[in-house]
Protein backbone atom coordinates (compact mmCIF):
# COMPACT_ATOMS: atom_id res chain seq x y z
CA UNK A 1 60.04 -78.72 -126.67
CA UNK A 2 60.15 -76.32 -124.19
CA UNK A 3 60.43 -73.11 -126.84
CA UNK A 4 56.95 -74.63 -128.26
CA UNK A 5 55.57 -74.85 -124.76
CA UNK A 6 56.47 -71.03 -124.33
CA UNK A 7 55.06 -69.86 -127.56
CA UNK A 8 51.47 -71.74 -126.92
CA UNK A 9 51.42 -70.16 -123.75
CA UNK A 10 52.05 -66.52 -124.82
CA UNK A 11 49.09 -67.28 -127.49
CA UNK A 12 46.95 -68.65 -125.32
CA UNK A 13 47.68 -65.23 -122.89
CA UNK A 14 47.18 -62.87 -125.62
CA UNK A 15 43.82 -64.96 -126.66
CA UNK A 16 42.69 -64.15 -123.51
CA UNK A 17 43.33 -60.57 -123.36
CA UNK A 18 41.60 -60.11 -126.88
CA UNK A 19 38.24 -62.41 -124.93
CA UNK A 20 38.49 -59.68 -122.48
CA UNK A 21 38.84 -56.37 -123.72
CA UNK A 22 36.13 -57.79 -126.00
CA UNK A 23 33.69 -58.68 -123.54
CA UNK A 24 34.26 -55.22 -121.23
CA UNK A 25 33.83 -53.30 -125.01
CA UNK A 26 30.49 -54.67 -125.29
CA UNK A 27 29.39 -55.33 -121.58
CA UNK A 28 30.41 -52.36 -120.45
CA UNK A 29 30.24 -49.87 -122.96
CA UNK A 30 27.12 -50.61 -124.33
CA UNK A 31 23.86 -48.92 -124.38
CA UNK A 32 21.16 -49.08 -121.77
CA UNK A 33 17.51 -48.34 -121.45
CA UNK A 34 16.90 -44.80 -120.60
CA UNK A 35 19.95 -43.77 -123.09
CA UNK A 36 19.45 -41.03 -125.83
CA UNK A 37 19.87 -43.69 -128.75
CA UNK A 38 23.50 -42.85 -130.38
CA UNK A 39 22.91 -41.10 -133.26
CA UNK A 40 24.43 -42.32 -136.94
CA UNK A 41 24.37 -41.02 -140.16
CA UNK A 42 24.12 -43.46 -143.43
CA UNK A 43 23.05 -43.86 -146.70
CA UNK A 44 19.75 -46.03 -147.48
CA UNK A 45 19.22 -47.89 -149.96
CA UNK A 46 17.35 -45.65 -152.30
CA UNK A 47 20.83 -43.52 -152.08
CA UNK A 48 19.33 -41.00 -149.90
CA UNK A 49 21.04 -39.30 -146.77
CA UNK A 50 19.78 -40.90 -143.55
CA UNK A 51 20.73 -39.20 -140.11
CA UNK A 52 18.66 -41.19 -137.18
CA UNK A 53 18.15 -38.07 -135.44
CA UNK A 54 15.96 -36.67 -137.98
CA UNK A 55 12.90 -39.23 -137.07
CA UNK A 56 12.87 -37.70 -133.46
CA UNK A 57 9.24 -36.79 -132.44
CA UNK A 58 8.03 -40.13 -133.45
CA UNK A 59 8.54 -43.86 -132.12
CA UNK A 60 11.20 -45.39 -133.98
CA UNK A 61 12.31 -49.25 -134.29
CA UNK A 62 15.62 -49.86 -134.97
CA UNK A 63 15.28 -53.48 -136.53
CA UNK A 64 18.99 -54.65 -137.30
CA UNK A 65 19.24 -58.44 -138.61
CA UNK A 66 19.62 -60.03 -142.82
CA UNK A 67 18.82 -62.24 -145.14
CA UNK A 68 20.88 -65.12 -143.85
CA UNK A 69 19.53 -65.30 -140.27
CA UNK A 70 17.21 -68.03 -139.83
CA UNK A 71 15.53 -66.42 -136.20
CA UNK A 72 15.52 -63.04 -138.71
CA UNK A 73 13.57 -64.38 -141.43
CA UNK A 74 11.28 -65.65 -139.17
CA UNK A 75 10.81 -62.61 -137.39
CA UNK A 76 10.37 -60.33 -141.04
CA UNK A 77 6.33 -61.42 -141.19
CA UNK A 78 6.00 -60.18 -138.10
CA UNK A 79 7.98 -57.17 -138.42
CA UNK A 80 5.87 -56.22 -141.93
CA UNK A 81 2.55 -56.77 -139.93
CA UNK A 82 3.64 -54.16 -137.12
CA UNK A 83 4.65 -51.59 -139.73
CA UNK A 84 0.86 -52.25 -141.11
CA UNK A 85 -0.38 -52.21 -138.13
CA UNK A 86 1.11 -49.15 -136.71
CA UNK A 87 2.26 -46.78 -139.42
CA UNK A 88 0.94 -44.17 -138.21
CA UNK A 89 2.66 -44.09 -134.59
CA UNK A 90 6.09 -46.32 -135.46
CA UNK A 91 8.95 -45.54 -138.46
CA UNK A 92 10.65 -48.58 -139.02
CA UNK A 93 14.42 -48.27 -139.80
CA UNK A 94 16.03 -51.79 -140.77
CA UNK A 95 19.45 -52.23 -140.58
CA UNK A 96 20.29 -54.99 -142.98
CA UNK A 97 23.59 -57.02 -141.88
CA UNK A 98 24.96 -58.58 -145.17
CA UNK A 99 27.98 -59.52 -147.40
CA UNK A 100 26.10 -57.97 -150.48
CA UNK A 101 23.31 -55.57 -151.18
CA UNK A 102 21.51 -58.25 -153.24
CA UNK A 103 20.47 -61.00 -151.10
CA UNK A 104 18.49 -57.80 -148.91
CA UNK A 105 17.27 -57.42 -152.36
CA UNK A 106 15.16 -60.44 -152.50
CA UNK A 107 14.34 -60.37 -148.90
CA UNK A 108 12.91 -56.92 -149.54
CA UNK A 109 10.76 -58.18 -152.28
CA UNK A 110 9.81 -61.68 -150.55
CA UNK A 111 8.94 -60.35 -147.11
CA UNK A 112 7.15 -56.96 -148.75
CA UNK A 113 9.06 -54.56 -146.84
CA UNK A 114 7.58 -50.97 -147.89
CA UNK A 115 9.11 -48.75 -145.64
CA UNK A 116 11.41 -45.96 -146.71
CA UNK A 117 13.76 -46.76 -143.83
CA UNK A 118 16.03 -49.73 -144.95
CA UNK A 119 19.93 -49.53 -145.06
CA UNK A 120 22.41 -52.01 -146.24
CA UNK A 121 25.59 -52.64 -144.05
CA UNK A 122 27.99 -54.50 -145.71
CA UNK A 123 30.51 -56.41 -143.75
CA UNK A 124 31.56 -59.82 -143.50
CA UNK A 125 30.90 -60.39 -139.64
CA UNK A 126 27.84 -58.92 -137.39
CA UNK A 127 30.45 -57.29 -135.10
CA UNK A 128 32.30 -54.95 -137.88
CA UNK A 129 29.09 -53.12 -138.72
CA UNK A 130 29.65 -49.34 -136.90
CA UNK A 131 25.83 -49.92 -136.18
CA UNK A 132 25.90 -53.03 -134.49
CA UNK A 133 29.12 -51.79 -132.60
CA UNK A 134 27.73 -48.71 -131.55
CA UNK A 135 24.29 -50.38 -130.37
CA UNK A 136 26.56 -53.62 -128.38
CA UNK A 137 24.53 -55.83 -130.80
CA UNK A 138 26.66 -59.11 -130.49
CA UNK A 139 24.23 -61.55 -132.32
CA UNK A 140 20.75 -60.47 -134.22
CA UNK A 141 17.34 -60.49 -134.89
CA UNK A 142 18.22 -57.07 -132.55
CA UNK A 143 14.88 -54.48 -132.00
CA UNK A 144 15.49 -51.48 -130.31
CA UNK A 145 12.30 -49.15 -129.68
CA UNK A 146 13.62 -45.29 -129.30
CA UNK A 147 10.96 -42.78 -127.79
CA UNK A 148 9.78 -40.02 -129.47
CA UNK A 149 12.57 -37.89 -127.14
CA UNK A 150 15.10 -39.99 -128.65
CA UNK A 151 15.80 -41.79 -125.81
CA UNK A 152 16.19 -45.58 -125.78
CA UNK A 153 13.29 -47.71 -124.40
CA UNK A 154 15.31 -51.28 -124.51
CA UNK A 155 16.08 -54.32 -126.91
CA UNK A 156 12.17 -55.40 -126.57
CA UNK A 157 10.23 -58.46 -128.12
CA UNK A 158 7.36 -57.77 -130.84
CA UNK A 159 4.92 -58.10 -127.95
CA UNK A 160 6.71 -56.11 -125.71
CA UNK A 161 6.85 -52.94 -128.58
CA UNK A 162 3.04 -53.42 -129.62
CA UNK A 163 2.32 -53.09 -125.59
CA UNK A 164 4.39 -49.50 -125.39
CA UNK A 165 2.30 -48.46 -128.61
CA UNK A 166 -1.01 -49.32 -127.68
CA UNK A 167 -1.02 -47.28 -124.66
CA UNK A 168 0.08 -44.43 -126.82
């Protein structure tokens, strides 16, 4: 008995190391406001070359979320309206969080997203996308607005982005 005692307790010990480095990885290392955004190169999924950096000079959101988040879906009418709304100050770049490139497939065509901007990250868990991971996002619908000097303005609500563009 006491040989299955030890071996719960050196699980239980390395369980808890894994919660920690975890939680100083993405509390500590992550991104803050003020931040040049970290810069990451893709493909979208028209097959094109996509390198962030390029869309400096203009306000960019950096919408990362997918097809099988209910708090996403609810947020894609409202993130179709802004791009209407402000196309001509904001370039949208969604990063679509999903186990295939189909299901953003039909959310593309039921939400109406037109932008140019959309890329397809294929991984089983939120937290193995290199986007997410490089951005701290731990759980999504996840908006960050970058400044036209590339430099992060925050993880901001839809009310909270229109505000920053209107007094542009």
């Amino acid at each position: 008995m006491s040989y299955i005692r030890k071996i719960i307790k050196y699980f239980l010990f390395i369980v808890i190391i894994v919660v920690a480095v975890c939680y100083i990885r993405f509390k500590h290392f992550s991104i803050t406001q003020g931040d040049l955004a970290p810069d990451f190169e893709t493909t979208l999924i028209d097959g094109s070359s996509f390198k962030l950096s390029s869309l400096q000079g203009g306000y960019v959101l950096l919408d990362l979320g997918g097809s099988w988040c209910g708090p996403c879906l609810r947020d894609y009418p409202k993130l179709v309206a802004l791009d209407q709304k402000y196309a001509d100050r904001l370039t949208i770049v969604s990063v679509a969080l999903e186990k295939d490139a189909k299901s953003w497939d039909k959310a593309i065509k039921k939400f109406g997203f037109l932008w140019k901007h959309q890329i397809v990250d294929q991984n089983r868990f939120v937290m193995m996308s290199s986007i997410a991971r490089t951005y701290g996002v731990t759980e999504i619908p996840a908006k960050f607005l970058i400044a036209p000097d590339g430099k992060l303005l925050g993880k901001l609500s839809f009310r909270e982005i229109e505000e920053v563009l209107e007094k542009e």
